[in-house]
C-alpha atoms as a PDB file:
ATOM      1  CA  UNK A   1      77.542 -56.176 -30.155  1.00  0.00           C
ATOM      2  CA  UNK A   2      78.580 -59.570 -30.937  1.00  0.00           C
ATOM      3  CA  UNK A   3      75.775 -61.657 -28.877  1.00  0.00           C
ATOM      4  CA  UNK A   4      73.030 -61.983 -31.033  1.00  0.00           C
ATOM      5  CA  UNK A   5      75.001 -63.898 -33.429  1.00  0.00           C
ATOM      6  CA  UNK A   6      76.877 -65.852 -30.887  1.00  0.00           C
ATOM      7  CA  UNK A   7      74.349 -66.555 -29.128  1.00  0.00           C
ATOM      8  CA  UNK A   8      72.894 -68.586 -32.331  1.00  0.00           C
ATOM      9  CA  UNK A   9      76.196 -70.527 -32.176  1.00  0.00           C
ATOM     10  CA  UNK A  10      76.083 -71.487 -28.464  1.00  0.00           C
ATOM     11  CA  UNK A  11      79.182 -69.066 -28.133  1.00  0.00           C
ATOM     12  CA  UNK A  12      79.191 -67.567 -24.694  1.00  0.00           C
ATOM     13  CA  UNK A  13      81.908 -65.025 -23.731  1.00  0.00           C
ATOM     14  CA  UNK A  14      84.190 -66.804 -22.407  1.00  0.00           C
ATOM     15  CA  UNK A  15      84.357 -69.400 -25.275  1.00  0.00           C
ATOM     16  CA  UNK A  16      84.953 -66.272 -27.525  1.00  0.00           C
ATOM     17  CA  UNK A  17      87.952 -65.441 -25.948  1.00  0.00           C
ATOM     18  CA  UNK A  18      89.322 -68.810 -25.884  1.00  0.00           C
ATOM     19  CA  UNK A  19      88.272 -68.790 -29.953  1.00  0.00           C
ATOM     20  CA  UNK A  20      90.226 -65.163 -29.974  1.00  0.00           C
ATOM     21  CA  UNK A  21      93.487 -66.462 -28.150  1.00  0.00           C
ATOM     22  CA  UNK A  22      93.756 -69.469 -30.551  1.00  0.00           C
ATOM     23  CA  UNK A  23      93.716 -67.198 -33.387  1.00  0.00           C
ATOM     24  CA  UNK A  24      96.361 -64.714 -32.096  1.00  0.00           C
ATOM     25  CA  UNK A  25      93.578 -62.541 -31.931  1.00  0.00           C
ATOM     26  CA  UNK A  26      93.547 -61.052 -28.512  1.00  0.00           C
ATOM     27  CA  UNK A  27      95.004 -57.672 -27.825  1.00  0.00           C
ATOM     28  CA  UNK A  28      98.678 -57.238 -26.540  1.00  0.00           C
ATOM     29  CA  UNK A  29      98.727 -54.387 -24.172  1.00  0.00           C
ATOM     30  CA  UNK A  30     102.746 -52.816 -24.354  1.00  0.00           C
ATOM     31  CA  UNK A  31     104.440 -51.691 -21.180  1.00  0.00           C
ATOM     32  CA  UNK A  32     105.343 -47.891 -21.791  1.00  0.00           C
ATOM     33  CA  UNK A  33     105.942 -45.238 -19.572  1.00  0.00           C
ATOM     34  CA  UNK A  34     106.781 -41.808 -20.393  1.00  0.00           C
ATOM     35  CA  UNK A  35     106.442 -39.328 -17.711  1.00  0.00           C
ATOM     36  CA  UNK A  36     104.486 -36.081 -19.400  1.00  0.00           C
ATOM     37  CA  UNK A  37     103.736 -34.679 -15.957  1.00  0.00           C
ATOM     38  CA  UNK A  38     106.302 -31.833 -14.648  1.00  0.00           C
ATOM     39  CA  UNK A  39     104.866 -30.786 -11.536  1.00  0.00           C
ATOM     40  CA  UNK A  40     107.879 -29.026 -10.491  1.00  0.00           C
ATOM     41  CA  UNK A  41     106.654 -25.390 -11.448  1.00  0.00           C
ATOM     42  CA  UNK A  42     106.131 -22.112  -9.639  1.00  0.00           C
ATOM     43  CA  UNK A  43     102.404 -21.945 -10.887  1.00  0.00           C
ATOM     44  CA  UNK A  44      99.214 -22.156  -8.675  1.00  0.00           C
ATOM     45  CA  UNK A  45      98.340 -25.570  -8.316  1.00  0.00           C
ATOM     46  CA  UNK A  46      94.451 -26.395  -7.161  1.00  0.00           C
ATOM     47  CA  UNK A  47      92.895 -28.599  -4.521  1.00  0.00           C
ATOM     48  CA  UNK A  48      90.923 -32.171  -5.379  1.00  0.00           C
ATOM     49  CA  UNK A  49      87.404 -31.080  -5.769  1.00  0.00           C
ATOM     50  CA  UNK A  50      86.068 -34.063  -6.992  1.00  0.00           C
ATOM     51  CA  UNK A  51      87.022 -36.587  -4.992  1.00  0.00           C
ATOM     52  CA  UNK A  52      83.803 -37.423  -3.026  1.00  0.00           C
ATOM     53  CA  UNK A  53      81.631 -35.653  -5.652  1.00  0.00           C
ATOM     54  CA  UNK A  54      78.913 -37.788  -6.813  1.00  0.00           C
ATOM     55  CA  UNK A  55      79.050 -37.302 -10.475  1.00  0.00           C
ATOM     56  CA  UNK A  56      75.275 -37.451 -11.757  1.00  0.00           C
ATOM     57  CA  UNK A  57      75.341 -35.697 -15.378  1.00  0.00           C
ATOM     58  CA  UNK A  58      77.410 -35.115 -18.079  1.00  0.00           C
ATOM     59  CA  UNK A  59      79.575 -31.807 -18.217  1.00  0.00           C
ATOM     60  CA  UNK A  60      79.401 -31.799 -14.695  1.00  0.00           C
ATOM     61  CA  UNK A  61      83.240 -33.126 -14.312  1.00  0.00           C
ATOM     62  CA  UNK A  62      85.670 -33.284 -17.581  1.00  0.00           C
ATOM     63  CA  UNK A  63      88.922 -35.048 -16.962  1.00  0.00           C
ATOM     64  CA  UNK A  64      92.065 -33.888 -19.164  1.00  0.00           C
ATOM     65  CA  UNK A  65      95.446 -35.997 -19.243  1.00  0.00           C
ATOM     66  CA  UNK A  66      98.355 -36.405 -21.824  1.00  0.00           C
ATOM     67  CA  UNK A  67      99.269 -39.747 -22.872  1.00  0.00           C
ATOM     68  CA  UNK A  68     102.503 -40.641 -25.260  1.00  0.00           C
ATOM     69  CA  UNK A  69     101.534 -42.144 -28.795  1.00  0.00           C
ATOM     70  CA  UNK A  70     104.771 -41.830 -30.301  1.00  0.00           C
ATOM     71  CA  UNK A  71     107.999 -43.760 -30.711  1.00  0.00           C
ATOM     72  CA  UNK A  72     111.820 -42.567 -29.592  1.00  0.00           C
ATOM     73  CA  UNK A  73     112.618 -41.678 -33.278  1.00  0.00           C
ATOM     74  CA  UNK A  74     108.981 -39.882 -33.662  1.00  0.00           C
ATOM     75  CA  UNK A  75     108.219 -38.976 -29.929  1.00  0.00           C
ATOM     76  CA  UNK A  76     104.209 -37.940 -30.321  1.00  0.00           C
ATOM     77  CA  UNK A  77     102.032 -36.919 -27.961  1.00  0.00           C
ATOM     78  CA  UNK A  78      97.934 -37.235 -27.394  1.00  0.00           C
ATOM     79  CA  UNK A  79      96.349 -34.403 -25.255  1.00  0.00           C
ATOM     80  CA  UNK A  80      93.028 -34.980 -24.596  1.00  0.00           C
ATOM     81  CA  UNK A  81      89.536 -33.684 -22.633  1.00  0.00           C
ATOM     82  CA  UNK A  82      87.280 -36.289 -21.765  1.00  0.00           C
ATOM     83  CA  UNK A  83      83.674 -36.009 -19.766  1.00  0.00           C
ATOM     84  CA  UNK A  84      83.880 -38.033 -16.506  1.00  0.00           C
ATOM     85  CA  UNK A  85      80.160 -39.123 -16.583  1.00  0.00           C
ATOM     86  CA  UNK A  86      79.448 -40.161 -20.116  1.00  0.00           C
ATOM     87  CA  UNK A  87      83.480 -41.146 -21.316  1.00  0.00           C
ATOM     88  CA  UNK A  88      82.757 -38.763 -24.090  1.00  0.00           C
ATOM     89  CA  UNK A  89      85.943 -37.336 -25.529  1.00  0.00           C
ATOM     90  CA  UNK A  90      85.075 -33.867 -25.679  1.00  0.00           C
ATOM     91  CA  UNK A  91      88.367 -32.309 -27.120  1.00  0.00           C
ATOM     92  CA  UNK A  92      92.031 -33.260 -28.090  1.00  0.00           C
ATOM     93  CA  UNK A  93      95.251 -32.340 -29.660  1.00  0.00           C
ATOM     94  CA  UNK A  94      98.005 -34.221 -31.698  1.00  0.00           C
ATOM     95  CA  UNK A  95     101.327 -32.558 -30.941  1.00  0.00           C
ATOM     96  CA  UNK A  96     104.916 -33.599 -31.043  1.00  0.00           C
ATOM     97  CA  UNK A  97     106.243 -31.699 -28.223  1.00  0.00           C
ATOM     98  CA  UNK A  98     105.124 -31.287 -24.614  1.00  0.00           C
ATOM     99  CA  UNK A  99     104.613 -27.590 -24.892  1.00  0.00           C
ATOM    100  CA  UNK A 100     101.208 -26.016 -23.006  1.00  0.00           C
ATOM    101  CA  UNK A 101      99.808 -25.353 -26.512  1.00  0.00           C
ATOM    102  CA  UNK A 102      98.225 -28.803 -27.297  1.00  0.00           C
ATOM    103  CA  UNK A 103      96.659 -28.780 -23.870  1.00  0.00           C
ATOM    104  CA  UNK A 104      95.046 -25.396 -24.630  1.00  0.00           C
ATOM    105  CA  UNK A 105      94.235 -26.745 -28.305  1.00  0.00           C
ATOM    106  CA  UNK A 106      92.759 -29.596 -27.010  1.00  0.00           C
ATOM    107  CA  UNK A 107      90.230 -27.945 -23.932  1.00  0.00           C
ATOM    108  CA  UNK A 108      89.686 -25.370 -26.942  1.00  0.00           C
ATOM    109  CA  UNK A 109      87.850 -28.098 -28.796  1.00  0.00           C
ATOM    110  CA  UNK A 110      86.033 -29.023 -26.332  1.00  0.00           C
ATOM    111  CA  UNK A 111      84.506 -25.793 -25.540  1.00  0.00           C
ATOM    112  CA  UNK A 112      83.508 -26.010 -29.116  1.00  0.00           C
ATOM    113  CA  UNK A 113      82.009 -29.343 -28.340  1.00  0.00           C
ATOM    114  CA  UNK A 114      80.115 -28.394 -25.319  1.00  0.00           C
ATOM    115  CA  UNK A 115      76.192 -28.645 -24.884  1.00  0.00           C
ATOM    116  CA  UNK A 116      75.077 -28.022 -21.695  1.00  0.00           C
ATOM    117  CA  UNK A 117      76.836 -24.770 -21.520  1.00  0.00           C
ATOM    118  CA  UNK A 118      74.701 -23.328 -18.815  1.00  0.00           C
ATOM    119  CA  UNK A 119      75.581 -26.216 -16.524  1.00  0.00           C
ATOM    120  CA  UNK A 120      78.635 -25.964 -13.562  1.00  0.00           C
ATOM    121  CA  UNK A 121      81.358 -27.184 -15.010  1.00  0.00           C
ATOM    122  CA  UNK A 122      84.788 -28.894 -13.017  1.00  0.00           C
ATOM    123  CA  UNK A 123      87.890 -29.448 -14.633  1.00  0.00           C
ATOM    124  CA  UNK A 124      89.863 -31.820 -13.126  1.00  0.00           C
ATOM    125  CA  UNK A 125      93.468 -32.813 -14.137  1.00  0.00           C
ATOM    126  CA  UNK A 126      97.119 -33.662 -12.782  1.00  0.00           C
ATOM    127  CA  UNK A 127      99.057 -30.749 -10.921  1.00  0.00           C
ATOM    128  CA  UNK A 128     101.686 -30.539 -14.325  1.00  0.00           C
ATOM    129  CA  UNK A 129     102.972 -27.588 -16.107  1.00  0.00           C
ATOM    130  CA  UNK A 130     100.169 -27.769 -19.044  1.00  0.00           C
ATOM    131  CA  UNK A 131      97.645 -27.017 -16.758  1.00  0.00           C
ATOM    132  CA  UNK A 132      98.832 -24.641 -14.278  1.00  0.00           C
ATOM    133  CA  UNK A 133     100.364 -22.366 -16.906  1.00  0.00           C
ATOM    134  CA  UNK A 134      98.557 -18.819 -17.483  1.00  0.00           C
ATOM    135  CA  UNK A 135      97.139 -19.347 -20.387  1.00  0.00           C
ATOM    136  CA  UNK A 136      94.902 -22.565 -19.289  1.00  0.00           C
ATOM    137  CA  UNK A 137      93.891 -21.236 -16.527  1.00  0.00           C
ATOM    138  CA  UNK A 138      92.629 -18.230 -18.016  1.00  0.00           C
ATOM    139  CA  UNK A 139      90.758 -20.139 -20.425  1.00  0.00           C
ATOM    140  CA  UNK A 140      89.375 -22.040 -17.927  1.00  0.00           C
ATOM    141  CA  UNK A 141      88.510 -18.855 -15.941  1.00  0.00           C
ATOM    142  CA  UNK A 142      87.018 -16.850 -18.883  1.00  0.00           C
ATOM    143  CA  UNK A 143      84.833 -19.660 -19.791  1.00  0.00           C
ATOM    144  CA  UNK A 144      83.905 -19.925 -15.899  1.00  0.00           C
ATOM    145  CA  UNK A 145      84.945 -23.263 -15.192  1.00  0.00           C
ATOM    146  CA  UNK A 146      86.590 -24.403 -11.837  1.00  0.00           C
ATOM    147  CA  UNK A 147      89.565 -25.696 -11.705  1.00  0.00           C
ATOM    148  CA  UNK A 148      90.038 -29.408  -9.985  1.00  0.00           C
ATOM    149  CA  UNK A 149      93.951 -30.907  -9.579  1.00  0.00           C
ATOM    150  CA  UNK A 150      95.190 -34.170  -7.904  1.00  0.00           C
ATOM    151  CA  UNK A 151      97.099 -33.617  -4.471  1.00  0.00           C
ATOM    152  CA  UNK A 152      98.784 -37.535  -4.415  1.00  0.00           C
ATOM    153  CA  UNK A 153     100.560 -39.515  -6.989  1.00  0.00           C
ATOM    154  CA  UNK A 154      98.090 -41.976  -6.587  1.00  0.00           C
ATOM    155  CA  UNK A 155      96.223 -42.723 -10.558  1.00  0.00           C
ATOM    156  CA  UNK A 156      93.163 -43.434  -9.337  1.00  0.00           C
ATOM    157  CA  UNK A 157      92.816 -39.607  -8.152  1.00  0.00           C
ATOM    158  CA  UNK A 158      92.255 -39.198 -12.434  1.00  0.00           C
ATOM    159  CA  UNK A 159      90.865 -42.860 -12.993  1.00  0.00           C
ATOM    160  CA  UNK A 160      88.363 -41.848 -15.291  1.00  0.00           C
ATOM    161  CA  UNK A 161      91.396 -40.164 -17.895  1.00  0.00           C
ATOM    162  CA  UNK A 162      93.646 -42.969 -17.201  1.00  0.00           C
ATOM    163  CA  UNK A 163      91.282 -45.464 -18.131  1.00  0.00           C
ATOM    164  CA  UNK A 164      90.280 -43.337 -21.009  1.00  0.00           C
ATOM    165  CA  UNK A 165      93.869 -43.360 -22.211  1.00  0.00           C
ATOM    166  CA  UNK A 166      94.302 -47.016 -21.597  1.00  0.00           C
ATOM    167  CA  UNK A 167      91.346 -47.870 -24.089  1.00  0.00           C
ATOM    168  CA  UNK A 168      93.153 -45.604 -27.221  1.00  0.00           C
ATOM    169  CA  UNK A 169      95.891 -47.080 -26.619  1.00  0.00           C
ATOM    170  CA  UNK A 170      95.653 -50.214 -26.153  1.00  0.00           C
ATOM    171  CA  UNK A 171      92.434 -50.878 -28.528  1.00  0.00           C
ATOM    172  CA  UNK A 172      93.109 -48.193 -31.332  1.00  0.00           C
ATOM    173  CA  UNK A 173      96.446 -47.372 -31.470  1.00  0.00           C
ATOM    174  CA  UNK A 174      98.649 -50.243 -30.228  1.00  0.00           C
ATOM    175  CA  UNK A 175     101.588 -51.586 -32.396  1.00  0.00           C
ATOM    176  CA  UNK A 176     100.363 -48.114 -34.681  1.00  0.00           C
ATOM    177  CA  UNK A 177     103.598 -46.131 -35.932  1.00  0.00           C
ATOM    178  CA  UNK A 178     103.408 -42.838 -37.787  1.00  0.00           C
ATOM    179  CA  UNK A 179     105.845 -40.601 -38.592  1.00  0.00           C
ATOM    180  CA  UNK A 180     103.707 -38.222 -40.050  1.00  0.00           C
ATOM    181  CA  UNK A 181     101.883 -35.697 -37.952  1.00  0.00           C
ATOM    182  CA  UNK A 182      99.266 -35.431 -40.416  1.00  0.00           C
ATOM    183  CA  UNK A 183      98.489 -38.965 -40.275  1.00  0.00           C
ATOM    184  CA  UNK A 184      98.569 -39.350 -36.710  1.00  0.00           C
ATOM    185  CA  UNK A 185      95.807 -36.713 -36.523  1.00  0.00           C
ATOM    186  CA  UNK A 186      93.451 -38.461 -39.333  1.00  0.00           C
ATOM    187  CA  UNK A 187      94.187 -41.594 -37.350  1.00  0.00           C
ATOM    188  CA  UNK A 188      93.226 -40.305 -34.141  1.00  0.00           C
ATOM    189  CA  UNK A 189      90.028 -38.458 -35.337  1.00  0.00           C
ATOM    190  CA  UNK A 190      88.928 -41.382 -37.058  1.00  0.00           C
ATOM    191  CA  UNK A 191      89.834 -43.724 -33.394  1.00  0.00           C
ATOM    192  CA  UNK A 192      87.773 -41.196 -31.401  1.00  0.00           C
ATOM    193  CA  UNK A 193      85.133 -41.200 -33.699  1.00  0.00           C
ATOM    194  CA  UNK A 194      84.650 -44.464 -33.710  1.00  0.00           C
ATOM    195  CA  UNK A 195      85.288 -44.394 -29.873  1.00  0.00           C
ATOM    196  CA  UNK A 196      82.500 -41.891 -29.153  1.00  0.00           C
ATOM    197  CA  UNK A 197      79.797 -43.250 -31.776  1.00  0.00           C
ATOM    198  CA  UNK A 198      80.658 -46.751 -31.934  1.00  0.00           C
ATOM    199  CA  UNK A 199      82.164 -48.788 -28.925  1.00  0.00           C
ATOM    200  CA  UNK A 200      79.623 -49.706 -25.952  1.00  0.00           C
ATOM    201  CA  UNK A 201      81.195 -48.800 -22.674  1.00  0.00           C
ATOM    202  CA  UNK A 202      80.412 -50.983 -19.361  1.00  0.00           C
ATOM    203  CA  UNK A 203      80.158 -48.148 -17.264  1.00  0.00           C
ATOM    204  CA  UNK A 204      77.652 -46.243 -19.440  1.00  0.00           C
ATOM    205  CA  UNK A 205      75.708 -49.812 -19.457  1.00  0.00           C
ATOM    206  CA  UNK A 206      76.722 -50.607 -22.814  1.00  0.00           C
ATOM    207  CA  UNK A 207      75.652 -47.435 -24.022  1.00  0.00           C
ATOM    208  CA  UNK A 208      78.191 -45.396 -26.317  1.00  0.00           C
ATOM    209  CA  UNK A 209      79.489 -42.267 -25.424  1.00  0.00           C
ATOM    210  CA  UNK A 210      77.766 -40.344 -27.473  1.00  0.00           C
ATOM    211  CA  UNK A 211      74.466 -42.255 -26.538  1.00  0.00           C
ATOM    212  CA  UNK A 212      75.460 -41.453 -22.684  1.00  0.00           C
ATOM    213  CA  UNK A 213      76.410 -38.138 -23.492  1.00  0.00           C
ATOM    214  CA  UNK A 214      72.248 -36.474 -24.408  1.00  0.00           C
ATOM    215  CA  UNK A 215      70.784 -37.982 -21.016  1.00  0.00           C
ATOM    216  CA  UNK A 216      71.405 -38.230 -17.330  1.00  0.00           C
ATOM    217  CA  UNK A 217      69.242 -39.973 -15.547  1.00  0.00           C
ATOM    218  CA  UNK A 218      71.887 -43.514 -15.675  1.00  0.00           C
ATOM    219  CA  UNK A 219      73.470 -43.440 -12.395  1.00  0.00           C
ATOM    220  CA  UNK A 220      77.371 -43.439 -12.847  1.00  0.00           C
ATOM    221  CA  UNK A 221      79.470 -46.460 -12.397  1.00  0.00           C
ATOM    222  CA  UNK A 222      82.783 -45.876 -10.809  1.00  0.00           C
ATOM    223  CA  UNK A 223      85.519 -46.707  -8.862  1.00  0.00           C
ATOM    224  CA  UNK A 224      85.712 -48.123  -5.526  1.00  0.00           C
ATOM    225  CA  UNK A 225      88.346 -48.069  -3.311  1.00  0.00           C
ATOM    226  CA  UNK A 226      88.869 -49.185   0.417  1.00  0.00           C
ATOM    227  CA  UNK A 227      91.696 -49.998   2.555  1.00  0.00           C
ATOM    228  CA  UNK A 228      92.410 -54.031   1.110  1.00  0.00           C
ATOM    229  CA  UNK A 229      92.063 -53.497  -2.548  1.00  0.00           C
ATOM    230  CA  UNK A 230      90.921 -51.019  -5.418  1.00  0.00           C
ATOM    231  CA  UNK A 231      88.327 -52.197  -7.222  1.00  0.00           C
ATOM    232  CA  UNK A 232      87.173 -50.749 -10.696  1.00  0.00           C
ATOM    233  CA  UNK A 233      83.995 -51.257 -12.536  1.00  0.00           C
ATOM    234  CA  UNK A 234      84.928 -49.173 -15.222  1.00  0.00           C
ATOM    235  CA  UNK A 235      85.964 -51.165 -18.313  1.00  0.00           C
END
Protein backbone atom coordinates (compact mmCIF):
# COMPACT_ATOMS: atom_id res chain seq x y z
CA UNK A 1 0.00 0.00 0.00
CA UNK A 2 2.91 1.95 0.98
CA UNK A 3 5.20 1.51 -2.34
CA UNK A 4 4.22 4.05 -4.55
CA UNK A 5 5.28 6.64 -2.21
CA UNK A 6 8.35 4.88 -1.08
CA UNK A 7 9.31 4.06 -3.97
CA UNK A 8 9.64 8.03 -4.79
CA UNK A 9 11.95 8.13 -1.73
CA UNK A 10 14.29 5.26 -2.74
CA UNK A 11 12.70 3.38 0.35
CA UNK A 12 12.73 -0.31 -0.32
CA UNK A 13 11.23 -2.73 2.26
CA UNK A 14 13.71 -3.55 4.07
CA UNK A 15 14.93 0.07 4.72
CA UNK A 16 11.29 0.63 6.00
CA UNK A 17 11.62 -1.66 8.61
CA UNK A 18 14.90 -0.53 9.72
CA UNK A 19 13.08 3.26 9.62
CA UNK A 20 10.09 1.39 11.74
CA UNK A 21 12.49 -0.26 14.42
CA UNK A 22 14.28 3.10 15.04
CA UNK A 23 11.08 4.66 15.78
CA UNK A 24 9.75 1.99 18.21
CA UNK A 25 7.44 1.42 15.60
CA UNK A 26 7.46 -2.24 14.90
CA UNK A 27 4.91 -4.55 16.37
CA UNK A 28 5.58 -6.53 19.68
CA UNK A 29 3.96 -9.85 19.37
CA UNK A 30 3.07 -11.07 23.41
CA UNK A 31 3.59 -14.67 24.42
CA UNK A 32 0.05 -15.90 25.66
CA UNK A 33 -1.37 -19.10 25.91
CA UNK A 34 -4.67 -19.98 27.12
CA UNK A 35 -5.89 -23.35 26.34
CA UNK A 36 -9.79 -22.88 25.02
CA UNK A 37 -9.79 -26.40 23.60
CA UNK A 38 -11.45 -29.23 25.98
CA UNK A 39 -11.36 -32.18 23.95
CA UNK A 40 -12.07 -34.39 26.75
CA UNK A 41 -15.93 -34.87 26.00
CA UNK A 42 -18.24 -37.77 25.28
CA UNK A 43 -19.45 -36.07 21.95
CA UNK A 44 -18.85 -37.38 18.33
CA UNK A 45 -15.75 -36.09 17.20
CA UNK A 46 -15.13 -36.07 13.10
CA UNK A 47 -12.31 -37.20 10.86
CA UNK A 48 -9.72 -34.57 8.92
CA UNK A 49 -11.39 -34.06 5.65
CA UNK A 50 -9.39 -31.47 4.44
CA UNK A 51 -6.16 -32.34 4.77
CA UNK A 52 -5.10 -33.16 1.14
CA UNK A 53 -8.08 -31.19 -0.27
CA UNK A 54 -7.02 -28.77 -2.78
CA UNK A 55 -8.91 -25.75 -1.80
CA UNK A 56 -9.86 -23.88 -5.19
CA UNK A 57 -12.89 -21.42 -4.21
CA UNK A 58 -14.19 -19.64 -1.55
CA UNK A 59 -16.91 -21.31 0.79
CA UNK A 60 -15.53 -24.40 -0.17
CA UNK A 61 -13.60 -24.87 3.39
CA UNK A 62 -14.41 -22.33 6.48
CA UNK A 63 -12.08 -22.71 9.40
CA UNK A 64 -13.54 -21.81 13.02
CA UNK A 65 -11.16 -21.45 16.20
CA UNK A 66 -11.39 -19.50 19.58
CA UNK A 67 -8.66 -17.32 20.50
CA UNK A 68 -8.32 -15.39 24.13
CA UNK A 69 -8.53 -11.44 23.89
CA UNK A 70 -8.94 -10.82 27.39
CA UNK A 71 -6.87 -10.21 30.51
CA UNK A 72 -6.93 -12.39 34.04
CA UNK A 73 -9.09 -9.64 35.70
CA UNK A 74 -11.42 -9.41 32.36
CA UNK A 75 -10.85 -12.98 30.84
CA UNK A 76 -12.54 -12.35 27.09
CA UNK A 77 -12.84 -14.49 24.51
CA UNK A 78 -12.94 -14.13 20.37
CA UNK A 79 -14.88 -16.95 18.52
CA UNK A 80 -14.59 -16.70 15.11
CA UNK A 81 -15.50 -18.37 11.35
CA UNK A 82 -13.13 -17.63 8.80
CA UNK A 83 -13.12 -18.88 4.87
CA UNK A 84 -9.95 -20.95 4.21
CA UNK A 85 -9.56 -19.75 0.54
CA UNK A 86 -10.15 -16.05 0.58
CA UNK A 87 -9.13 -15.29 4.71
CA UNK A 88 -12.51 -13.71 4.78
CA UNK A 89 -13.90 -13.60 8.29
CA UNK A 90 -17.22 -14.79 7.69
CA UNK A 91 -18.72 -14.76 11.31
CA UNK A 92 -17.70 -14.15 15.03
CA UNK A 93 -18.68 -13.72 18.57
CA UNK A 94 -17.39 -11.60 21.59
CA UNK A 95 -18.09 -13.57 24.76
CA UNK A 96 -16.65 -13.68 28.21
CA UNK A 97 -17.03 -17.23 28.98
CA UNK A 98 -16.12 -20.40 27.11
CA UNK A 99 -19.65 -21.64 26.90
CA UNK A 100 -20.82 -23.37 23.26
CA UNK A 101 -23.04 -20.29 22.73
CA UNK A 102 -20.48 -17.85 21.15
CA UNK A 103 -19.36 -20.62 18.86
CA UNK A 104 -22.96 -21.09 17.67
CA UNK A 105 -23.34 -17.11 17.62
CA UNK A 106 -20.47 -16.79 15.72
CA UNK A 107 -21.10 -19.77 12.67
CA UNK A 108 -24.72 -18.10 12.98
CA UNK A 109 -23.27 -14.97 11.44
CA UNK A 110 -21.72 -16.44 9.06
CA UNK A 111 -24.55 -18.24 7.60
CA UNK A 112 -25.94 -14.79 7.42
CA UNK A 113 -22.84 -13.80 5.58
CA UNK A 114 -22.77 -16.55 3.12
CA UNK A 115 -22.95 -16.13 -0.81
CA UNK A 116 -22.40 -19.02 -2.57
CA UNK A 117 -25.01 -20.87 -0.70
CA UNK A 118 -25.54 -23.50 -3.30
CA UNK A 119 -21.88 -24.47 -3.13
CA UNK A 120 -20.46 -27.75 -0.81
CA UNK A 121 -19.53 -26.43 2.09
CA UNK A 122 -16.67 -28.09 4.87
CA UNK A 123 -16.36 -26.97 8.22
CA UNK A 124 -13.31 -27.65 9.65
CA UNK A 125 -12.28 -26.98 13.32
CA UNK A 126 -10.42 -28.47 16.51
CA UNK A 127 -12.01 -31.71 18.16
CA UNK A 128 -13.18 -29.24 21.49
CA UNK A 129 -16.37 -29.14 23.33
CA UNK A 130 -17.80 -25.96 21.25
CA UNK A 131 -17.94 -27.86 18.33
CA UNK A 132 -18.91 -31.28 19.07
CA UNK A 133 -21.80 -30.19 21.29
CA UNK A 134 -25.50 -30.86 19.88
CA UNK A 135 -26.41 -27.80 19.12
CA UNK A 136 -23.39 -27.01 16.50
CA UNK A 137 -23.63 -29.85 14.98
CA UNK A 138 -27.14 -29.58 14.27
CA UNK A 139 -26.66 -26.29 12.88
CA UNK A 140 -24.15 -27.46 10.85
CA UNK A 141 -26.36 -30.42 9.76
CA UNK A 142 -29.57 -28.39 9.10
CA UNK A 143 -27.73 -26.00 7.00
CA UNK A 144 -26.06 -29.18 5.21
CA UNK A 145 -22.61 -28.58 5.86
CA UNK A 146 -19.98 -31.36 6.63
CA UNK A 147 -18.32 -31.46 9.42
CA UNK A 148 -14.20 -31.50 9.26
CA UNK A 149 -12.10 -31.92 12.88
CA UNK A 150 -8.29 -32.24 13.51
CA UNK A 151 -7.12 -35.86 14.63
CA UNK A 152 -3.31 -34.55 16.02
CA UNK A 153 -2.29 -31.74 18.20
CA UNK A 154 -0.28 -30.61 15.56
CA UNK A 155 -1.48 -26.44 14.59
CA UNK A 156 -0.80 -26.68 11.29
CA UNK A 157 -3.83 -29.29 10.92
CA UNK A 158 -6.01 -25.56 11.37
CA UNK A 159 -3.13 -23.26 9.92
CA UNK A 160 -5.35 -21.21 8.06
CA UNK A 161 -7.46 -20.15 11.70
CA UNK A 162 -4.31 -19.98 13.56
CA UNK A 163 -2.78 -17.67 11.32
CA UNK A 164 -6.01 -15.84 11.12
CA UNK A 165 -5.94 -15.41 14.88
CA UNK A 166 -2.32 -14.47 14.94
CA UNK A 167 -3.00 -11.37 12.57
CA UNK A 168 -6.03 -9.88 15.17
CA UNK A 169 -4.05 -10.27 17.61
CA UNK A 170 -1.06 -9.31 17.08
CA UNK A 171 -1.90 -6.35 14.44
CA UNK A 172 -5.35 -5.12 15.89
CA UNK A 173 -5.65 -5.94 19.22
CA UNK A 174 -2.22 -6.22 20.91
CA UNK A 175 -1.44 -4.25 24.17
CA UNK A 176 -5.68 -3.48 23.71
CA UNK A 177 -7.49 -3.79 27.25
CA UNK A 178 -11.24 -3.50 27.69
CA UNK A 179 -13.22 -4.17 30.38
CA UNK A 180 -16.27 -3.51 28.77
CA UNK A 181 -17.98 -6.12 26.68
CA UNK A 182 -19.61 -3.57 24.71
CA UNK A 183 -16.47 -2.06 23.70
CA UNK A 184 -14.68 -5.08 22.95
CA UNK A 185 -17.40 -5.87 20.39
CA UNK A 186 -17.31 -2.21 18.62
CA UNK A 187 -13.57 -2.77 18.70
CA UNK A 188 -13.59 -6.00 17.12
CA UNK A 189 -16.22 -5.15 14.39
CA UNK A 190 -14.43 -2.18 13.53
CA UNK A 191 -10.71 -4.60 13.45
CA UNK A 192 -12.50 -7.08 11.15
CA UNK A 193 -13.81 -4.57 9.10
CA UNK A 194 -10.94 -3.08 8.43
CA UNK A 195 -9.37 -6.63 8.19
CA UNK A 196 -11.76 -7.84 5.47
CA UNK A 197 -11.99 -4.45 3.35
CA UNK A 198 -8.76 -2.98 4.01
CA UNK A 199 -5.49 -5.05 4.67
CA UNK A 200 -3.84 -6.85 1.48
CA UNK A 201 -3.11 -10.42 2.32
CA UNK A 202 0.08 -12.30 0.68
CA UNK A 203 -1.68 -15.32 0.14
CA UNK A 204 -4.65 -13.75 -1.69
CA UNK A 205 -1.72 -11.87 -3.80
CA UNK A 206 -2.20 -8.73 -2.10
CA UNK A 207 -5.71 -8.82 -2.68
CA UNK A 208 -8.10 -8.10 0.43
CA UNK A 209 -10.37 -10.45 1.68
CA UNK A 210 -13.19 -9.14 0.59
CA UNK A 211 -11.58 -8.57 -2.95
CA UNK A 212 -10.61 -12.51 -2.80
CA UNK A 213 -13.79 -13.37 -1.49
CA UNK A 214 -16.28 -12.52 -5.23
CA UNK A 215 -13.78 -14.63 -7.51
CA UNK A 216 -11.98 -17.91 -7.75
CA UNK A 217 -10.01 -18.36 -10.36
CA UNK A 218 -6.47 -17.22 -7.98
CA UNK A 219 -4.98 -20.45 -7.17
CA UNK A 220 -4.58 -20.74 -3.28
CA UNK A 221 -1.35 -20.23 -1.52
CA UNK A 222 -0.74 -22.48 1.38
CA UNK A 223 1.20 -24.34 3.55
CA UNK A 224 3.85 -26.74 2.90
CA UNK A 225 5.09 -29.20 4.97
CA UNK A 226 7.67 -32.13 4.57
CA UNK A 227 9.69 -34.18 6.79
CA UNK A 228 12.86 -31.32 7.56
CA UNK A 229 10.85 -28.23 8.08
CA UNK A 230 7.29 -26.53 7.77
CA UNK A 231 7.24 -23.97 5.58
CA UNK A 232 4.36 -21.30 5.33
CA UNK A 233 3.60 -18.88 2.62
CA UNK A 234 0.78 -17.55 4.26
CA UNK A 235 1.49 -14.14 5.84
Amino acid sequence: MLSPQLRDLGIGRDRLFQILKSNHMLIKPKKQYHITTDSHHHFRKHNNLIENLYIKRPEQVWVSDITYIGTRKNPMYLFLVTDAYSKKIMGYNVSDTLASTGAVLALEMALRNRIYKRKALIHHSDRGLQYCCNEYQNLLSKNEIECSMTEKHDPYENAVAERINGILKHEFINNISISDKKLWWLFIRNSIDIYNSQRPHYSCFLLTPDQMHKQNKIKMRTYKKNENEITSILT
